[in-house]
N, C-alpha and C. Protein backbone atom coordinates (compact mmCIF):
# COMPACT_ATOMS: atom_id res chain seq x y z
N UNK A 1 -6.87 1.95 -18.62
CA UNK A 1 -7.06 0.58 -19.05
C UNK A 1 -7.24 -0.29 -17.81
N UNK A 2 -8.17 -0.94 -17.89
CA UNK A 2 -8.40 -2.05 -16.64
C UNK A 2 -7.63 -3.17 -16.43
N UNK A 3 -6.87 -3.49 -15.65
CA UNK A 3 -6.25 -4.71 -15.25
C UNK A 3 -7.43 -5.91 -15.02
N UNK A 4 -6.30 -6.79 -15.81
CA UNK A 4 -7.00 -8.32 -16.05
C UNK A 4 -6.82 -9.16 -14.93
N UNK A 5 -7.35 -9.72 -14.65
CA UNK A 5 -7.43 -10.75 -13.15
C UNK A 5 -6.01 -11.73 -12.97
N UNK A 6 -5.29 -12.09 -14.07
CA UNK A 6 -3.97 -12.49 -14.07
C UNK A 6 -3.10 -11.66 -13.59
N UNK A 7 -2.98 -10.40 -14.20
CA UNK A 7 -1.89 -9.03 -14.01
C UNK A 7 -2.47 -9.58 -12.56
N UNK A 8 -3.23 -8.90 -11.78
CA UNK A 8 -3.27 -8.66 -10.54
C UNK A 8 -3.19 -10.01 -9.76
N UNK A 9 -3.32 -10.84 -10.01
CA UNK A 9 -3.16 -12.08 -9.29
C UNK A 9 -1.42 -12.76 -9.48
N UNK A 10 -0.56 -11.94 -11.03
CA UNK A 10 0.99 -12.60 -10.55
C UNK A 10 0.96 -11.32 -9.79
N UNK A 11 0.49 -9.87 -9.73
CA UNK A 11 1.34 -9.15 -8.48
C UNK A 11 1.11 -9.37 -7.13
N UNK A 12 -0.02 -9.71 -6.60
CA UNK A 12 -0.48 -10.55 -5.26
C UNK A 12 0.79 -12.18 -5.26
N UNK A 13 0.87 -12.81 -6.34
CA UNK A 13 1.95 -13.78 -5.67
C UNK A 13 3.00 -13.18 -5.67
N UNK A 14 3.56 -12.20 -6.46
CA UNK A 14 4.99 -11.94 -6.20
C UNK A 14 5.01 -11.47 -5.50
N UNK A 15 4.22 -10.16 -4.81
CA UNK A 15 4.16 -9.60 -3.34
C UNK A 15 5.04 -11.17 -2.35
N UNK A 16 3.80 -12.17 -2.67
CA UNK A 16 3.70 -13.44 -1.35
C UNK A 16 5.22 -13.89 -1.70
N UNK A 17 6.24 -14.12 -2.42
CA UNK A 17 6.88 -14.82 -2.97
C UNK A 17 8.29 -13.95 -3.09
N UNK A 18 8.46 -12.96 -2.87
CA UNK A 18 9.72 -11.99 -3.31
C UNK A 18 9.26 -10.94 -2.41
N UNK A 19 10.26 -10.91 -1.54
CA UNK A 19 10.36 -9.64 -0.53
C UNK A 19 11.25 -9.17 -1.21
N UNK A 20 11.93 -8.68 -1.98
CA UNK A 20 13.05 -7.89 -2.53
C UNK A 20 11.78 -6.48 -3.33
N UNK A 21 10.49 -7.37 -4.34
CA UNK A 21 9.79 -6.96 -4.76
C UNK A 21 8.94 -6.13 -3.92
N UNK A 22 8.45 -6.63 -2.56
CA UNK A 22 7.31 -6.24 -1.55
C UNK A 22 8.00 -5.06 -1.37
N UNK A 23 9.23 -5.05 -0.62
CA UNK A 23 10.17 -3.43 -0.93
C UNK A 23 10.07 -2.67 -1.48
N UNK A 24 10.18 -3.04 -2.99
CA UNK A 24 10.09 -2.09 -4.18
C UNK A 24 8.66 -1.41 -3.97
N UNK A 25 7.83 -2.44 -4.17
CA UNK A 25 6.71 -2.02 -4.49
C UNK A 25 6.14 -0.88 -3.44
N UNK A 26 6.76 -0.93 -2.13
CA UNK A 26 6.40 0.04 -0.78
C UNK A 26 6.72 1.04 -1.03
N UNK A 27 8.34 0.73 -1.76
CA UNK A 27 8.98 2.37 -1.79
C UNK A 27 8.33 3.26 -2.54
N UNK A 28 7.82 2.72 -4.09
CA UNK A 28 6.95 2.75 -4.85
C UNK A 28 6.06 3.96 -4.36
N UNK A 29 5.14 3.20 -3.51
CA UNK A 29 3.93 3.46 -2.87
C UNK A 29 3.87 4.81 -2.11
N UNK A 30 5.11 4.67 -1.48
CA UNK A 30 5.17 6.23 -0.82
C UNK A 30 6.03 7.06 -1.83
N UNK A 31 7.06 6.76 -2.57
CA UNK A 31 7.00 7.49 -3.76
C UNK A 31 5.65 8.37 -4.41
N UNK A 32 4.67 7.53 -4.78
CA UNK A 32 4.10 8.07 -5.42
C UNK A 32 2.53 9.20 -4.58
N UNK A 33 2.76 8.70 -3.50
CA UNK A 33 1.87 9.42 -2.53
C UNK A 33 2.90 10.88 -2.18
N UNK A 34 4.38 11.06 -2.03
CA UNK A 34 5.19 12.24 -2.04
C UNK A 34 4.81 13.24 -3.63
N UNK A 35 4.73 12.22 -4.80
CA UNK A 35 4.13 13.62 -6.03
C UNK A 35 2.62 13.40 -6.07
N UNK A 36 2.05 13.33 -5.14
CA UNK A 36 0.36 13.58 -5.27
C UNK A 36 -0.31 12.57 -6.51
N UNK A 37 0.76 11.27 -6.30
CA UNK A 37 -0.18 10.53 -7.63
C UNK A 37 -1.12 9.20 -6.53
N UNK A 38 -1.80 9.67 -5.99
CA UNK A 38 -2.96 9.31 -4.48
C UNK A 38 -3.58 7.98 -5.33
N UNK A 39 -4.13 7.75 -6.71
CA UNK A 39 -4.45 6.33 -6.78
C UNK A 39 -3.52 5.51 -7.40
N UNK A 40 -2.70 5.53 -7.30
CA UNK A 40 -1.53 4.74 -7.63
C UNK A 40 -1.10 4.70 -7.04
N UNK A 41 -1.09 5.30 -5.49
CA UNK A 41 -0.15 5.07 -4.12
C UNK A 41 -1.25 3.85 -3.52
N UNK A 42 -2.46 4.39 -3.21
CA UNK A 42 -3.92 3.28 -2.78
C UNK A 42 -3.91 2.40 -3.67
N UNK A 43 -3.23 2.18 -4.78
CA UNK A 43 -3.27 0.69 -5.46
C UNK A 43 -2.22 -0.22 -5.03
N UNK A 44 -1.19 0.64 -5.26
CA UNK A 44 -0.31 -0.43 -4.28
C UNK A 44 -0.08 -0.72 -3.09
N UNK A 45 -1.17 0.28 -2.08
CA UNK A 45 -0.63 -0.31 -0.85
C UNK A 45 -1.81 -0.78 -0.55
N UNK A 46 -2.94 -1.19 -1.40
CA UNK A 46 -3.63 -2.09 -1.42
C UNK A 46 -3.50 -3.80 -1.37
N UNK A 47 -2.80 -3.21 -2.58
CA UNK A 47 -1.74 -4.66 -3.00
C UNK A 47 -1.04 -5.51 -1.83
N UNK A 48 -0.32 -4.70 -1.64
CA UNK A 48 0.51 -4.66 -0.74
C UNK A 48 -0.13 -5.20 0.96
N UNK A 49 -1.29 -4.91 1.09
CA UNK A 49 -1.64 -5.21 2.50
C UNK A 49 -2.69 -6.29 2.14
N UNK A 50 -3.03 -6.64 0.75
CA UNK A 50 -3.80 -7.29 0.60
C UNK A 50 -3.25 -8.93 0.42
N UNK A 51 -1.80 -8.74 0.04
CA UNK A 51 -1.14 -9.68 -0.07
C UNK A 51 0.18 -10.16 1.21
N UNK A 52 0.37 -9.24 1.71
CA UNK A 52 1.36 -9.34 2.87
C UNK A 52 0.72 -9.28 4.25
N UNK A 53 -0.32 -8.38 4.68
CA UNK A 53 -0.86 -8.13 5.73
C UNK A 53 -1.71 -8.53 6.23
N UNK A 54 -2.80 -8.58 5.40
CA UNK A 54 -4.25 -8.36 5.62
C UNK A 54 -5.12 -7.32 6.35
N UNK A 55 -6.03 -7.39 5.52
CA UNK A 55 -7.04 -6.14 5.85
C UNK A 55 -7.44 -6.18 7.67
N UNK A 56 -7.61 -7.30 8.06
CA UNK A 56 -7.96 -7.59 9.17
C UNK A 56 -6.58 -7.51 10.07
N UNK A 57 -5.62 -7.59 9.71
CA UNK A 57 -4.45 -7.16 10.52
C UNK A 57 -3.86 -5.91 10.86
N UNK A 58 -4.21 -5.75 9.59
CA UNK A 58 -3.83 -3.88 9.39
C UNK A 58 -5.05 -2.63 10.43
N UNK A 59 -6.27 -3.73 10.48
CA UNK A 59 -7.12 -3.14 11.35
C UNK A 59 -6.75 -2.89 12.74
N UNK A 60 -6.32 -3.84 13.70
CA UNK A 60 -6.09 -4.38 14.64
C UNK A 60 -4.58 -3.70 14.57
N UNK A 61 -3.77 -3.11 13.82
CA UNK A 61 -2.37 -2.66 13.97
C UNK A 61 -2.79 -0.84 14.15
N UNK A 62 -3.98 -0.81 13.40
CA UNK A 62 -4.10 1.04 13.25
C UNK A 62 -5.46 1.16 13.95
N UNK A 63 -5.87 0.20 14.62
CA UNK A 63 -7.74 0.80 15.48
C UNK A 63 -8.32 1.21 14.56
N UNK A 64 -8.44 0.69 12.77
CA UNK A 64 -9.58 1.73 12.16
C UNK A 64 -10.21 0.63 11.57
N UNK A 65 -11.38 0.56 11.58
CA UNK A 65 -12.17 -0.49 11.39
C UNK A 65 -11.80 -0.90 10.10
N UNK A 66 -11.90 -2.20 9.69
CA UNK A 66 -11.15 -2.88 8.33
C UNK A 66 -12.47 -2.41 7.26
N UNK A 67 -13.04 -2.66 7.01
CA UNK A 67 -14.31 -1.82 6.35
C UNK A 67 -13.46 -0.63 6.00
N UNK A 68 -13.66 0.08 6.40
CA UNK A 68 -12.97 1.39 6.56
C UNK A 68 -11.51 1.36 5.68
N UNK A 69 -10.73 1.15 6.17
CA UNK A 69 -9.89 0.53 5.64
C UNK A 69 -9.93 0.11 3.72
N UNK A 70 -10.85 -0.62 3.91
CA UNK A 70 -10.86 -1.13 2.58
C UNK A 70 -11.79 0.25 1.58
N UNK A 71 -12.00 0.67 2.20
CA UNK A 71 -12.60 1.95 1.72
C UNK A 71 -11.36 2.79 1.32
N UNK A 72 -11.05 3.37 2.52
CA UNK A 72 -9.41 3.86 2.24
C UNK A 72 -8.87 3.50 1.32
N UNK A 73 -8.96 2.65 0.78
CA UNK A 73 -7.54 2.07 -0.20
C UNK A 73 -7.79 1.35 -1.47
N UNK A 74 -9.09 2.28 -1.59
CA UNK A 74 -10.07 1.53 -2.99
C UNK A 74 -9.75 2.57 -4.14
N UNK A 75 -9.97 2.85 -5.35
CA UNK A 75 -9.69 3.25 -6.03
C UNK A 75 -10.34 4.52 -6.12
N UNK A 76 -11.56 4.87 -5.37
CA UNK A 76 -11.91 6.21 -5.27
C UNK A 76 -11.74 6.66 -3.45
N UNK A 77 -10.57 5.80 -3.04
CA UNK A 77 -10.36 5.79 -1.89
C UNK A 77 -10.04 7.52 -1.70
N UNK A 78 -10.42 7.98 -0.27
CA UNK A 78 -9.74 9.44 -0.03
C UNK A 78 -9.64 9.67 1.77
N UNK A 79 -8.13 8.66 2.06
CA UNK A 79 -8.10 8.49 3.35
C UNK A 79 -7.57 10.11 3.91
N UNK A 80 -7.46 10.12 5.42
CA UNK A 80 -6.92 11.55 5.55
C UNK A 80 -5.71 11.15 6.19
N UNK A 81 -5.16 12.43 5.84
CA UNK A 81 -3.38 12.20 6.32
C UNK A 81 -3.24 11.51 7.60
N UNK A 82 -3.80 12.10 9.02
CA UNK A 82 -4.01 11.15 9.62
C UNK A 82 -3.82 9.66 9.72
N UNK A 83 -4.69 9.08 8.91
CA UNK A 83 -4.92 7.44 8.19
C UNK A 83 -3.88 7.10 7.80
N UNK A 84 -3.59 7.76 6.52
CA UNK A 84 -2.64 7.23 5.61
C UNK A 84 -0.96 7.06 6.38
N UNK A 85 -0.94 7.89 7.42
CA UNK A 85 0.91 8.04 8.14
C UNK A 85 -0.14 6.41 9.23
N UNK A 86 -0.94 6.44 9.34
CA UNK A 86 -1.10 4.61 10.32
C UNK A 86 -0.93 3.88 9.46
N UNK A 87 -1.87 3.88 8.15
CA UNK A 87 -1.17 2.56 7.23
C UNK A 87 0.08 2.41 7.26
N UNK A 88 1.06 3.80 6.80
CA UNK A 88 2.30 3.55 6.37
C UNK A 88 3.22 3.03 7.46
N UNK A 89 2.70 3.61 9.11
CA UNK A 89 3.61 3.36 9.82
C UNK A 89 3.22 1.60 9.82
N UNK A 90 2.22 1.21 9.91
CA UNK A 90 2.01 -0.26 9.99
C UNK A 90 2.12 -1.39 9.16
N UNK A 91 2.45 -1.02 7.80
CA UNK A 91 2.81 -1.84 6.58
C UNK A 91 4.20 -1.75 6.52
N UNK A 92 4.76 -0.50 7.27
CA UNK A 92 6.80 -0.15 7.23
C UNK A 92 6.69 -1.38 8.64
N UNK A 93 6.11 -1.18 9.42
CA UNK A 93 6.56 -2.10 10.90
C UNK A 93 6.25 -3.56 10.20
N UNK A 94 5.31 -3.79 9.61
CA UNK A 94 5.22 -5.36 9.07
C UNK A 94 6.16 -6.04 8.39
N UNK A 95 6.67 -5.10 7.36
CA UNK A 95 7.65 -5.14 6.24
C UNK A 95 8.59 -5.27 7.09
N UNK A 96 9.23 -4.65 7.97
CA UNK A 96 10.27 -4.28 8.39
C UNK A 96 11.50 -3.77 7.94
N UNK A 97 10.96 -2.56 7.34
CA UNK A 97 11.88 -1.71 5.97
C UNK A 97 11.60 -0.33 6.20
N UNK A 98 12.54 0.45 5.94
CA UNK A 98 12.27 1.78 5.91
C UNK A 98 12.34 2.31 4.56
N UNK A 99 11.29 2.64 3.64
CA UNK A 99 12.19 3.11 2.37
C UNK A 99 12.92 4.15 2.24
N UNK A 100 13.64 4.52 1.59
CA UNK A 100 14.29 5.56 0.88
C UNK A 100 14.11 6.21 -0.20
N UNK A 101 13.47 7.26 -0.04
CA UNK A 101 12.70 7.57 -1.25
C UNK A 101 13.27 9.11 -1.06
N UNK A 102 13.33 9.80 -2.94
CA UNK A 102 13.78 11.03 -3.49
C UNK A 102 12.85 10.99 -3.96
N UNK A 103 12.65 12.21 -3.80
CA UNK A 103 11.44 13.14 -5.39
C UNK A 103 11.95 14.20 -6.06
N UNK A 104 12.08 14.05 -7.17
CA UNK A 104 12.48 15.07 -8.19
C UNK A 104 12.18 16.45 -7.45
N UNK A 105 12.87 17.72 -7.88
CA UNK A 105 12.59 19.21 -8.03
C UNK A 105 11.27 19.37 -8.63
N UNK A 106 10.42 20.55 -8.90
CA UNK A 106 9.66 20.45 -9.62
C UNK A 106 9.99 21.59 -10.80
């Protein structure tokens, strides 16, 4: 089901507006990149850098061209591990949070 331009515009302000949430939503993010659920991890840390960071910051934090970048983290995004441990280390250094994240047994 496609998200409506509201849904995604209160989660871009609450990102801007609630760091308790920006947290969640990180831990989230690498949560869901640990069980291989890869566009639902690139949606939120889309979100997430789209509303806290910026694309152009996040460039300039990881040397990978923001283009690029926004490629990475698009919905048929397919960054390589490589990439994805610079986003994370550079959206955890922005945030200034480490999450804590468990994953079930399988």
């Amino acid at each position: 089901m496609a998200l409506t331009r509201e849904y995604k515009q209160t989660v871009l302000e609450r990102i801007k507006a609630d760091p308790e949430f920006e947290k969640a939503l990180y831990t989230e993010a690498v949560t869901a990149l640990l069980e291989g659920e890869q566009e639902e991890a690139l949606s939120m840390l889309r979100d997430l850098v789209h509303a806290a960071i910026s694309f152009k910051k996040l460039a300039e934090q990881t040397g990978v061209n923001e283009k690029s970048l926004l490629r990475m983290l698009s919905p048929r995004g397919n960054p390589t591990l490589k990439n994805i441990g610079l986003i994370l280390q550079a959206v955890q250094k922005d945030l200034g949070f480490t999450p804590q994240v468990t994953i079930a047994a399988a």
